[in-house]
Structures are given as structure tokens and as C-alpha cells.
C-alpha atoms as a PDB file:
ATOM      1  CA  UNK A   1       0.000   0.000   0.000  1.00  0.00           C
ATOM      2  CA  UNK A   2       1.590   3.421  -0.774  1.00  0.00           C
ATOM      3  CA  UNK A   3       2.650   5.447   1.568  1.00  0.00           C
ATOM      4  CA  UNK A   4      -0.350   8.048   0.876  1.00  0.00           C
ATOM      5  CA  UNK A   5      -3.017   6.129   0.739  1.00  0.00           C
ATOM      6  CA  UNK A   6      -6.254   7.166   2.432  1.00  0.00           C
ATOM      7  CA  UNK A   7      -7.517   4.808   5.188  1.00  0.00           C
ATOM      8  CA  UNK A   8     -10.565   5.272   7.545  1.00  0.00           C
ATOM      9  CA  UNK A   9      -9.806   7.168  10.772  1.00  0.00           C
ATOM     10  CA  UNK A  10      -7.313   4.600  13.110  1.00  0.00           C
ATOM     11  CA  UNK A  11      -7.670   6.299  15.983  1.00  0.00           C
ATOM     12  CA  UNK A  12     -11.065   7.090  18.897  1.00  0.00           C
ATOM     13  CA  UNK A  13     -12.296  10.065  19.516  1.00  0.00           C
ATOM     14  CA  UNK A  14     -10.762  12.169  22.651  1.00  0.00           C
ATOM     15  CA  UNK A  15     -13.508  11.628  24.868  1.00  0.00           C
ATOM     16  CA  UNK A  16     -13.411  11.337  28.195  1.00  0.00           C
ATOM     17  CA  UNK A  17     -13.360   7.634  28.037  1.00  0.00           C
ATOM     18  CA  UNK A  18     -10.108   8.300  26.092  1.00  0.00           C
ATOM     19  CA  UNK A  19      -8.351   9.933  28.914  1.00  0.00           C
ATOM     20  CA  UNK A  20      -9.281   7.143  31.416  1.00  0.00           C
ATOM     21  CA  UNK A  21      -8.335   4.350  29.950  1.00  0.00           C
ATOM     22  CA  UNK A  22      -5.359   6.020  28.527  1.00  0.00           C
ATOM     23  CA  UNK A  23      -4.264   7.042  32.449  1.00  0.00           C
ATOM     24  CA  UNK A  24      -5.103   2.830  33.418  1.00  0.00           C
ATOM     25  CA  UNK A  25      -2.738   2.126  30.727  1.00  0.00           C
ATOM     26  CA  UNK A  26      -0.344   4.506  32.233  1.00  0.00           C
ATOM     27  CA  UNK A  27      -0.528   2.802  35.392  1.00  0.00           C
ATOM     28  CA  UNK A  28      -1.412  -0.769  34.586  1.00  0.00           C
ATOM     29  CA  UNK A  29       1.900  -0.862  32.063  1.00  0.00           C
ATOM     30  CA  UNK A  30       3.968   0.441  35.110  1.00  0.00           C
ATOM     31  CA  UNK A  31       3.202  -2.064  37.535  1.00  0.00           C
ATOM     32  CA  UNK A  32       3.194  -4.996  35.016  1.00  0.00           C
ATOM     33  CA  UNK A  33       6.624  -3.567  33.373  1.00  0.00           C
ATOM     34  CA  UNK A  34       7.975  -3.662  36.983  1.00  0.00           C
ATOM     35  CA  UNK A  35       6.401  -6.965  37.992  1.00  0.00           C
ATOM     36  CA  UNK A  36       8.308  -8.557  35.289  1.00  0.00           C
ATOM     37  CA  UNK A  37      11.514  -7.226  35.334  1.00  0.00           C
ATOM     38  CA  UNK A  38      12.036  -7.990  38.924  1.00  0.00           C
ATOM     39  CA  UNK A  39      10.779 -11.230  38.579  1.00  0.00           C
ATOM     40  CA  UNK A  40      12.779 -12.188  35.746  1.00  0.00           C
ATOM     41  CA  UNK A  41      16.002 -11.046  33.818  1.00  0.00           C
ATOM     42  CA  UNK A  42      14.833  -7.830  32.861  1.00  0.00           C
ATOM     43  CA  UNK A  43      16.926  -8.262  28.862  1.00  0.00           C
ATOM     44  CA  UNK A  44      14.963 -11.852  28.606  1.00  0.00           C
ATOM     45  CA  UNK A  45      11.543  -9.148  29.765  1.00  0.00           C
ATOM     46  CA  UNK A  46      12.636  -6.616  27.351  1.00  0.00           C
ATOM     47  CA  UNK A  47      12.913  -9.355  24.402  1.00  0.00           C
ATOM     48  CA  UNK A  48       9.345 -10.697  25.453  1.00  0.00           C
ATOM     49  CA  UNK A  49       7.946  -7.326  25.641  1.00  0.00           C
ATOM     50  CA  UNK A  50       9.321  -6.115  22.293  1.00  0.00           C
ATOM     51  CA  UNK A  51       7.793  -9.584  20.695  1.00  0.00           C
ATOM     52  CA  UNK A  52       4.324  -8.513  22.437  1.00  0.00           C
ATOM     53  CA  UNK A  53       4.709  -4.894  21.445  1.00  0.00           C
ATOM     54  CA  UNK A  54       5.840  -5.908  17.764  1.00  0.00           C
ATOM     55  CA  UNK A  55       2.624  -8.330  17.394  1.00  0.00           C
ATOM     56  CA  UNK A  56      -0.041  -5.783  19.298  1.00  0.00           C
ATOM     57  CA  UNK A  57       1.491  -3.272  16.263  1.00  0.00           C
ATOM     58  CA  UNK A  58       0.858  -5.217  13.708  1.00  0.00           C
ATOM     59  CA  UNK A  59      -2.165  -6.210  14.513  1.00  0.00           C
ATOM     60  CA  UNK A  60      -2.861  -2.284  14.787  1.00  0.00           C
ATOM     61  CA  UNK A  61      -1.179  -1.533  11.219  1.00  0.00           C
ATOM     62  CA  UNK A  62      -2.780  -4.448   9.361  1.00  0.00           C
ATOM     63  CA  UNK A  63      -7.091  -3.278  10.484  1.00  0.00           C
ATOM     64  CA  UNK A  64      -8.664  -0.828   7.955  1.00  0.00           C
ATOM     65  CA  UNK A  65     -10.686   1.066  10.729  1.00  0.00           C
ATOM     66  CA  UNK A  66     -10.368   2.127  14.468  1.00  0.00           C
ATOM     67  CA  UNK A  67     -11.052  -1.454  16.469  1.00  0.00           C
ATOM     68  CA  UNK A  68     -11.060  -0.313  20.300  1.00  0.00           C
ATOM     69  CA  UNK A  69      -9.816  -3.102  21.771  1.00  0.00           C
ATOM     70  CA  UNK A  70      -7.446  -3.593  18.675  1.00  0.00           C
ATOM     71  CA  UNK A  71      -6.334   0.134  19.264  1.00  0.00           C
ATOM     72  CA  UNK A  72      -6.410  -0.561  23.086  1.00  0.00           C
ATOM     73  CA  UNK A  73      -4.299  -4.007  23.241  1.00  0.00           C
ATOM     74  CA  UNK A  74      -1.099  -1.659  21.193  1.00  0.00           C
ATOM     75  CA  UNK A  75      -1.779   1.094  23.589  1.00  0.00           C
ATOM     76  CA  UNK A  76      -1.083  -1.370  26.554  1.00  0.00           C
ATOM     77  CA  UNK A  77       2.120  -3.108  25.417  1.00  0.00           C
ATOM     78  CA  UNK A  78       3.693   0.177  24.255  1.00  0.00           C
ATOM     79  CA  UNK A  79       2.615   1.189  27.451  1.00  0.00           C
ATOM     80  CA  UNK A  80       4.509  -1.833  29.393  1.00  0.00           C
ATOM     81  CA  UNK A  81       7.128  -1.823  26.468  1.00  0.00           C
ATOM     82  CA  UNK A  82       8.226   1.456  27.002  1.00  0.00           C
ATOM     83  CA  UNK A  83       8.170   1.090  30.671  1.00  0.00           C
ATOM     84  CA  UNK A  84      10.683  -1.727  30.299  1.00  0.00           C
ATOM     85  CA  UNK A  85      12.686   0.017  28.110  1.00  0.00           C
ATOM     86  CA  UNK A  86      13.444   3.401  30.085  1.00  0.00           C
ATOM     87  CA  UNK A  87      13.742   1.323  33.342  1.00  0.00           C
ATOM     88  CA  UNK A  88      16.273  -1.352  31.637  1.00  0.00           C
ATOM     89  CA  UNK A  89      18.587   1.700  30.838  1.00  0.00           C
ATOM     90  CA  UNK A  90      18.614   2.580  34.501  1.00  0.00           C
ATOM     91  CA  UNK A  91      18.802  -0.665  36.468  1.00  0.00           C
ATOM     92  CA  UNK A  92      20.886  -2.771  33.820  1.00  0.00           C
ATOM     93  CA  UNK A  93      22.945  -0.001  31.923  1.00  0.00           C
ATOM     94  CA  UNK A  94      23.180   2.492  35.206  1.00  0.00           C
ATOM     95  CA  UNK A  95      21.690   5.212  33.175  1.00  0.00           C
ATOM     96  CA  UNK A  96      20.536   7.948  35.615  1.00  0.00           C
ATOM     97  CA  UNK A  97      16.835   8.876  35.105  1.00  0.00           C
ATOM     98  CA  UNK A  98      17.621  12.361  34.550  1.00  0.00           C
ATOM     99  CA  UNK A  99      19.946  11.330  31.752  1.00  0.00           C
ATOM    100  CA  UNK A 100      17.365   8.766  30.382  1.00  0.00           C
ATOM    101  CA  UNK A 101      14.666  11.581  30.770  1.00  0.00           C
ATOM    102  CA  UNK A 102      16.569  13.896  28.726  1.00  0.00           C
ATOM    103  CA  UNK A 103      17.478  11.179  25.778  1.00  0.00           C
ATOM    104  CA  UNK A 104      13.363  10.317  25.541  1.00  0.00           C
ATOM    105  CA  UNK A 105      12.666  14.019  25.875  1.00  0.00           C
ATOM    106  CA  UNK A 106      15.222  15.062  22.518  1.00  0.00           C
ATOM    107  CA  UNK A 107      13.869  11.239  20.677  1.00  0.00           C
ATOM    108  CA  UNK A 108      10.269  12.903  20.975  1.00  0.00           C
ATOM    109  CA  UNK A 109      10.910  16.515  19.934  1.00  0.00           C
ATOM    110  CA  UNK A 110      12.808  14.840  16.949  1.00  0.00           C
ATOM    111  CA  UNK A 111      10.068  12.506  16.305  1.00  0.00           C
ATOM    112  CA  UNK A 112       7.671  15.491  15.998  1.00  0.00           C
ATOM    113  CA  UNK A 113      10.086  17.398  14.280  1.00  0.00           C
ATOM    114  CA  UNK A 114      10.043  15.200  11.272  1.00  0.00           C
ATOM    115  CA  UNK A 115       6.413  14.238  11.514  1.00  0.00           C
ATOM    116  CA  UNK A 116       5.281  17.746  11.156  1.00  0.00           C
ATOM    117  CA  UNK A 117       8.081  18.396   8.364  1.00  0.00           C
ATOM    118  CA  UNK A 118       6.701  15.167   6.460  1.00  0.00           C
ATOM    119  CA  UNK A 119       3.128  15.759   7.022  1.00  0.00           C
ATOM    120  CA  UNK A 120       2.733  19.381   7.901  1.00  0.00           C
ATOM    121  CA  UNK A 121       0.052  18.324  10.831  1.00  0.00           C
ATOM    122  CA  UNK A 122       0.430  16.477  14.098  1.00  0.00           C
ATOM    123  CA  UNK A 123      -3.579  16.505  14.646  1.00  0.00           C
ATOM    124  CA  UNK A 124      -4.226  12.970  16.068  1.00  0.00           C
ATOM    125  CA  UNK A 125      -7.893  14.008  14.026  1.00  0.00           C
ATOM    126  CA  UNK A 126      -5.803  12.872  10.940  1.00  0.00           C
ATOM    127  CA  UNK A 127      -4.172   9.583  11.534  1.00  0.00           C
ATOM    128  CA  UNK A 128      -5.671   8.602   7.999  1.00  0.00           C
ATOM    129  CA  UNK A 129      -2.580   7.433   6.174  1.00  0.00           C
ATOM    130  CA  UNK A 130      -0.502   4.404   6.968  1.00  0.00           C
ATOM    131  CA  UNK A 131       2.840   7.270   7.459  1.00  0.00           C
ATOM    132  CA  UNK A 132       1.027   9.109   9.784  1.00  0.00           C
ATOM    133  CA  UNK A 133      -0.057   5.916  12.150  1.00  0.00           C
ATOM    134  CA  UNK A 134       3.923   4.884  11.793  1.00  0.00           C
ATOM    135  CA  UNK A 135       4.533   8.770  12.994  1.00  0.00           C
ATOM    136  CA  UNK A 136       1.784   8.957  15.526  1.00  0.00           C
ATOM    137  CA  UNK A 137       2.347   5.091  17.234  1.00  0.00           C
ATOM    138  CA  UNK A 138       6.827   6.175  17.092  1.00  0.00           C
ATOM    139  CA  UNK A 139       5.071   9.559  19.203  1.00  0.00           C
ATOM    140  CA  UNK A 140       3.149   7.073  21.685  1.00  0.00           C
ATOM    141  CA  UNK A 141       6.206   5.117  22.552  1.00  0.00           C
ATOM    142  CA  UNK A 142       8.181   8.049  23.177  1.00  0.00           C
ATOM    143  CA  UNK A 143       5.787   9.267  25.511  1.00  0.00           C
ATOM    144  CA  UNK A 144       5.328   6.479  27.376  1.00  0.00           C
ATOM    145  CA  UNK A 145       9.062   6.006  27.989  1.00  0.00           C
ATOM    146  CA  UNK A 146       9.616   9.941  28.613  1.00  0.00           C
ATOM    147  CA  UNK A 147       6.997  10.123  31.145  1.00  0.00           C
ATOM    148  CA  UNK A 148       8.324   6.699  32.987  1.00  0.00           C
ATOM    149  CA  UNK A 149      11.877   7.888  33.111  1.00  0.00           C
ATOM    150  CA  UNK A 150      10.178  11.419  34.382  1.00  0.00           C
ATOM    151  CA  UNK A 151       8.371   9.801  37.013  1.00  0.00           C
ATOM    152  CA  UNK A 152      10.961   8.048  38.369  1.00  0.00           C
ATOM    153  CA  UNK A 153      13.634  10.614  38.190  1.00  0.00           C
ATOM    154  CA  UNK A 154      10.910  13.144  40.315  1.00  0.00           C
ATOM    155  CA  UNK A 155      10.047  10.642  42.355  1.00  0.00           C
ATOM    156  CA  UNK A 156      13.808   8.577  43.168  1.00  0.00           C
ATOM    157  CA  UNK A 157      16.183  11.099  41.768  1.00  0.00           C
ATOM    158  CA  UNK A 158      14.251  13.964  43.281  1.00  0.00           C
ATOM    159  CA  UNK A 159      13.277  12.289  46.266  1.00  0.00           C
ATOM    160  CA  UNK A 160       9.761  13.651  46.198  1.00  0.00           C
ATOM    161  CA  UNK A 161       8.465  10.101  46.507  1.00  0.00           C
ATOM    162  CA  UNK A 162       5.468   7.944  44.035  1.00  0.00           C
ATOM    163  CA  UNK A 163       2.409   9.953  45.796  1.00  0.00           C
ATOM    164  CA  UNK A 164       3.641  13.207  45.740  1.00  0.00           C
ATOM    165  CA  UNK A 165       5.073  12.905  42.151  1.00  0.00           C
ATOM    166  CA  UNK A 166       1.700  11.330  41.465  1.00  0.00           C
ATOM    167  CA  UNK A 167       0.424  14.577  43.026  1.00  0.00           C
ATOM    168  CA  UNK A 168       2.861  17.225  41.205  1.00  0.00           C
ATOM    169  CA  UNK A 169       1.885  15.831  37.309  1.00  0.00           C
ATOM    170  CA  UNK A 170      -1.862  15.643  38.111  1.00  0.00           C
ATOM    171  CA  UNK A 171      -1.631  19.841  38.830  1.00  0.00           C
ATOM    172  CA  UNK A 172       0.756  19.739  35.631  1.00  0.00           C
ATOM    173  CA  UNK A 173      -1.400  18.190  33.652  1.00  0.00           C
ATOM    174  CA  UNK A 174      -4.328  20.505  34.584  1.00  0.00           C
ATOM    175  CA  UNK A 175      -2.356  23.125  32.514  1.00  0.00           C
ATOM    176  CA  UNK A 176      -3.128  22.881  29.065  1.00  0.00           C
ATOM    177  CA  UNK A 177      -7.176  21.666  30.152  1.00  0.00           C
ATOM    178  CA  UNK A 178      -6.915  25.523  31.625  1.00  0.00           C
ATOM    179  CA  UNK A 179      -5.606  27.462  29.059  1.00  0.00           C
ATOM    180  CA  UNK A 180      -7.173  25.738  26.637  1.00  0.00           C
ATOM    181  CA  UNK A 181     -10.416  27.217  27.504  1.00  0.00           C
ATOM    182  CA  UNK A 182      -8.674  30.686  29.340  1.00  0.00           C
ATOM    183  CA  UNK A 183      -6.398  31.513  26.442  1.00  0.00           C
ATOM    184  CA  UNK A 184      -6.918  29.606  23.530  1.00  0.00           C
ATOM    185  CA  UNK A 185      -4.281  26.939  23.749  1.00  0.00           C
ATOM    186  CA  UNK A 186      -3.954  25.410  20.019  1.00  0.00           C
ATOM    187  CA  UNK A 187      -5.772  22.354  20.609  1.00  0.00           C
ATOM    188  CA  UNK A 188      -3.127  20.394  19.192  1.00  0.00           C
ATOM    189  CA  UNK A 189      -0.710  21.330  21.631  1.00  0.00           C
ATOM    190  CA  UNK A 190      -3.191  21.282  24.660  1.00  0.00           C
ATOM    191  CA  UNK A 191      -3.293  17.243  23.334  1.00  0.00           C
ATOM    192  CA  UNK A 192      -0.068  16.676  23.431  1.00  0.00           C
ATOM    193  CA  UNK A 193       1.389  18.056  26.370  1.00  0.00           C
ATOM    194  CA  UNK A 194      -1.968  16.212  28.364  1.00  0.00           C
ATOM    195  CA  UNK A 195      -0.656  13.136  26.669  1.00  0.00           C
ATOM    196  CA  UNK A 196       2.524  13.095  27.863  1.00  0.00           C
ATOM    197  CA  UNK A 197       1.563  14.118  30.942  1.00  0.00           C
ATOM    198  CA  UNK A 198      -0.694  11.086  31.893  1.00  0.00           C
ATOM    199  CA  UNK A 199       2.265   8.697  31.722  1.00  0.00           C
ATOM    200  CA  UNK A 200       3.708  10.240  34.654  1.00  0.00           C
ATOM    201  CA  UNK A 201       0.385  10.570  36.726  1.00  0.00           C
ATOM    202  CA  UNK A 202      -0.664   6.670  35.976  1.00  0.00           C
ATOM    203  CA  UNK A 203       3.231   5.275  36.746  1.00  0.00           C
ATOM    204  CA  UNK A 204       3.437   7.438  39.923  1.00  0.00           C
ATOM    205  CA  UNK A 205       0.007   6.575  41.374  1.00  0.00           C
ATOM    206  CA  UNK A 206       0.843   2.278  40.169  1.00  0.00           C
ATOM    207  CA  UNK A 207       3.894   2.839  41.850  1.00  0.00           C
ATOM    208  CA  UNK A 208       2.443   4.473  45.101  1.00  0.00           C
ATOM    209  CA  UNK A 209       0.338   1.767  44.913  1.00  0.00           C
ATOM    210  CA  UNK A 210       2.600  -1.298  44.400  1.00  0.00           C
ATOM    211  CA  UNK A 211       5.827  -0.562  46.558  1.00  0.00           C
ATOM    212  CA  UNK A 212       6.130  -1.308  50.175  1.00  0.00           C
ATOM    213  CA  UNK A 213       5.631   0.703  52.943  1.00  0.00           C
ATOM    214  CA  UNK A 214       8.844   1.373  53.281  1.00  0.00           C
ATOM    215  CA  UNK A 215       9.159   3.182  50.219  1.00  0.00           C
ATOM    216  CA  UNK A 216       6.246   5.123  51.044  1.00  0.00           C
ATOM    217  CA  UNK A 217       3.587   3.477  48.625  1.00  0.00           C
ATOM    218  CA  UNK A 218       0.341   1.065  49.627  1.00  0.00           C
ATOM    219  CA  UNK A 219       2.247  -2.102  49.431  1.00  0.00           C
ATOM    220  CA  UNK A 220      -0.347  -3.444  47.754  1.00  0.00           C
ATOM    221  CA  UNK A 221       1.558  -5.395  45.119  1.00  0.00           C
ATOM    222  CA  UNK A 222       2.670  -4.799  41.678  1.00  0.00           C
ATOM    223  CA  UNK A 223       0.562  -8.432  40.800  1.00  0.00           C
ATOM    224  CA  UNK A 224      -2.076  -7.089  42.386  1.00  0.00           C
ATOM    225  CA  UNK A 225      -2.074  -3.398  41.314  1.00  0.00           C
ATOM    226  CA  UNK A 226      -2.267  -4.923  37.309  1.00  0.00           C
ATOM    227  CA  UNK A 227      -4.894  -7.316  37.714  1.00  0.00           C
ATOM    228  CA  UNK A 228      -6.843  -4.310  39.072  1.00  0.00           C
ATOM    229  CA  UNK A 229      -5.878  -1.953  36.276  1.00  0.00           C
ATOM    230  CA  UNK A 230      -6.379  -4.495  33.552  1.00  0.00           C
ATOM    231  CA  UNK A 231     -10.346  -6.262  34.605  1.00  0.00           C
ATOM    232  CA  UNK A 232     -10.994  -2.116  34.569  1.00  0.00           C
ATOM    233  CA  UNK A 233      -9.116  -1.686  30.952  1.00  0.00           C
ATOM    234  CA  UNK A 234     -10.913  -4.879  29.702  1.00  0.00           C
ATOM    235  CA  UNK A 235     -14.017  -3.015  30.979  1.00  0.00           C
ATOM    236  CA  UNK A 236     -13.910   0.044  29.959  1.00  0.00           C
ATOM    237  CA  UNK A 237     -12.862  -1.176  26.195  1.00  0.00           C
ATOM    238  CA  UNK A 238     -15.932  -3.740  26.204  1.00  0.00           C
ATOM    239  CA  UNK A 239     -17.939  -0.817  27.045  1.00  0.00           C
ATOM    240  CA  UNK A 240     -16.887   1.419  24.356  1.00  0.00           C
ATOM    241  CA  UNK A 241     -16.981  -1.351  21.698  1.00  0.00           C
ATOM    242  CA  UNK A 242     -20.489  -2.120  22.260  1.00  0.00           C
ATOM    243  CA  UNK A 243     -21.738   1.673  22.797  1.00  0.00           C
ATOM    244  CA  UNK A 244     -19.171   3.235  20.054  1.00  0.00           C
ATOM    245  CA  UNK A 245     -18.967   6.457  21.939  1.00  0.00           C
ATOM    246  CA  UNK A 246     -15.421   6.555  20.964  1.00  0.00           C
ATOM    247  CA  UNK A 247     -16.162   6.454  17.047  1.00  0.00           C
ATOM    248  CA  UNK A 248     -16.227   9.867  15.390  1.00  0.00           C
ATOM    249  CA  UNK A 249     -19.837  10.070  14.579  1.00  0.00           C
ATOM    250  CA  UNK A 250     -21.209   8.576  17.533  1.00  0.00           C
ATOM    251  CA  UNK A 251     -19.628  10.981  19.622  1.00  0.00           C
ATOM    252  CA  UNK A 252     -20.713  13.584  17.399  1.00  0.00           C
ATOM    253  CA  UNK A 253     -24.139  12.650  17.701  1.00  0.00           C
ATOM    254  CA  UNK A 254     -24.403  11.633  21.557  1.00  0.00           C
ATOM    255  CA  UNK A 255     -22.639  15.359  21.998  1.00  0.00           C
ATOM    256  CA  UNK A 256     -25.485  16.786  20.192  1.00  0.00           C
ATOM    257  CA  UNK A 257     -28.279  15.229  21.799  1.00  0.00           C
ATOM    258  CA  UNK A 258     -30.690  16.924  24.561  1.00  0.00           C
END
């Protein structure tokens, strides 16, 4: 298929049901991510996560038409791929998290660099071309691993701890929601920096909720905490694929009724 072509839209509507399940990703790709690479080696997690990741992708790349739980399953393994990925760097490779936050921070401005030079939009409203879902699912990873590596280095590095981290990125991302409607924020933007944003929120609150007492969280479990996460995922997504709120026109429509 060339590069070009026209496909139907990939992608849900930003609903509010979008930013939910997108912040239980957040969190529910944390605590699995972490679950697995302390319980095994965390390169033979990596290689099991990428093999996940590459399948969820495909599976993505190959429907004609937004699929929620299709579009959902990807969502959740980049979300515990790129977990895995910035928190190899720091506990096999020693890479501090402010280092690793700055590498993920300069791969996404690049990646949105040439995405808006190729396609002259980054409007998630027009994922309608095979290049642009490449573009826009390359953006997704690079958020999810920025935003772990964030969390962690506020939280470790920082020493603010998970729950007031969790705290600190819930007021940031209240930002762009304000002055979006106060002063006009291009939309665009206003989705973007939220996006990024909810990785941090989701990881810090999963963490607060998985770690021990001692390190100031629930000590609930990182088992525990993703089981949780996921039945309310798997919910959520059999929810929206029976109502369709999350399809263009049927949000359209149940925003315009009385």
C-alpha cells in the first residue's frame, strides 16, 4: 500500500473515556513492566515485551478502521514496552533517570520534528494514512518512555516520593485543560502536552500503589495493582466497543443530543 493512501480514521475520539483508559494504561503498564523485570532477567523481559509490542502493532497496522480493543491491546504493550525500556537503561545499563529523561525528551521533539516536516500536521484528528499511524504510534512510545523515566527521576532522583510525584503531574497536567479554555491553547498542543503528561500521573500513582511501605507506597503489590488496572481496561474497552462512543460520529451525535 503506498505510503499516501487514504484509510478510515485509526484512531477514537478524545472523549473522556479516552483519557481514562489512557491514564489505566499509564498505570497498569507500570506495575506490570515492573512486575516482570524484577521477577525475571529484565533483557529476557525486554525481548518478550518487544515480541508482544511488535505483534499488538501489527495487529494495529494491518485493520482498515479504528477497532477499540485492537487500538487498546497496542496502547497497553507500548505502554509496558516502554516502561521496560526506560527502566532497563537505569537498572541494567546504570543510566541515571535524569539522563534517560533527557534522551526520551530530545527522541520525541525529533520525532515530531520530522512528523510535522513530512506531514505538515500532528492533529491525532488525521491519523488517515498508513505514514502518519507509523509517525503517531513512534510519538506514543516516546511518551510512554519519557513520562516513565520522568516519574521516576521526580520521584527517586528527586526524592519527592510515588504519591507526591503522582500529586505534582496531576496539577501539571491541569495546565493545558486551563488554558485551553482561558487563552486559547492550540488544541493540538493542549493534546499533546496532556498526553505526555498522563504517563507520569498513571506510573506514579501504580507505583504508590505497588511498593512497600517502606518506600512510602500502599504495598499493595505490583501483581495485584495490574490485575486491578487491567479487569478495569478490559471493561472500559468492552464498554466502548459495544456503545461506540469513541467512534467519530457517535460521539458527534451523543454530543449533540438533549
Amino acid at each position: 500500500m503506498p505510503a499516501g493512501a487514504r484509510l478510515a480514521r485509526k484512531v477514537p475520539e478524545v472523549t473522556l473515556y479516552f483519557w481514562i483508559i489512557k491514564l489505566l494504561t499509564t498505570a497498569m503498564g507500570e506495575s506490570t513492566s515492573d512486575y516482570l523485570v524484577y521477577r525475571i532477567d529484565p533483557v529476557v523481559a525486554v525481548v518478550l515485551g518487544a515480541m508482544a509490542l511488535v505483534a499488538a502493532l501489527a495487529l494495529q497496522l494491518v485493520v482498515r478502521r479504528y477497532i477499540a480493543w485492537v487500538y487498546w491491546l497496542a496502547v497497553v504493550m507500548v505502554a509496558v514496552f516502554g516502561t521496560m525500556a526506560a527502566d532497563v537503561l537505569h537498572i541494567r545499563l546504570h543510566v541515571p533517570y535524569d539522563v534517560s529523561t533527557a534522551l526520551f525528551g530530545v527522541s520525541l521533539v525529533i520525532i515530531f520534528v520530522v512528523w510535522y516536516r513530512t506531514e505538515r500536521t500532528l492533529s491525532i484528528h488525521s491519523i488517515t494514512t498508513p505514514r502518519r499511524e507509523l509517525f503517531y504510534w513512534a510519538t506514543v512510545l516516546a511518551t510512554f518512555a519519557l513520562g516513565t523515566a520522568a516519574g521516576d527521576m521526580t520521584a527517586v532522583t528527586l526524592h519527592l516520593g510515588y504519591l507526591t510525584s503522582a500529586v505534582v503531574f496531576t496539577i501539571v497536567i491541569a495546565v493545558p485543560a486551563v488554558a485551553y479554555y482561558t487563552v486559547h491553547l492550540n488544541e493540538i498542543v493542549a493534546f499533546w502536552f496532556a498526553y505526555i503528561i498522563t504517563r507520569p500521573v498513571g506510573a506514579s500513582f501504580a507505583d504508590w500503589m505497588g511498593v512497600a511501605h517502606r518506600l512510602g507506597g500502599l504495598n499493595m503489590g505490583r501483581a495485584t495493582v495490574s490485575a486491578i488496572l487491567t479487569v478495569l481496561i478490559v471493561a472500559l474497552v468492552g464498554y466502548l466497543t459495544v456503545t461506540r462512543l469513541d467512534v467519530a460520529d457517535a460521539a458527534v451525535a451523543a454530543a449533540a443530543a438533549p
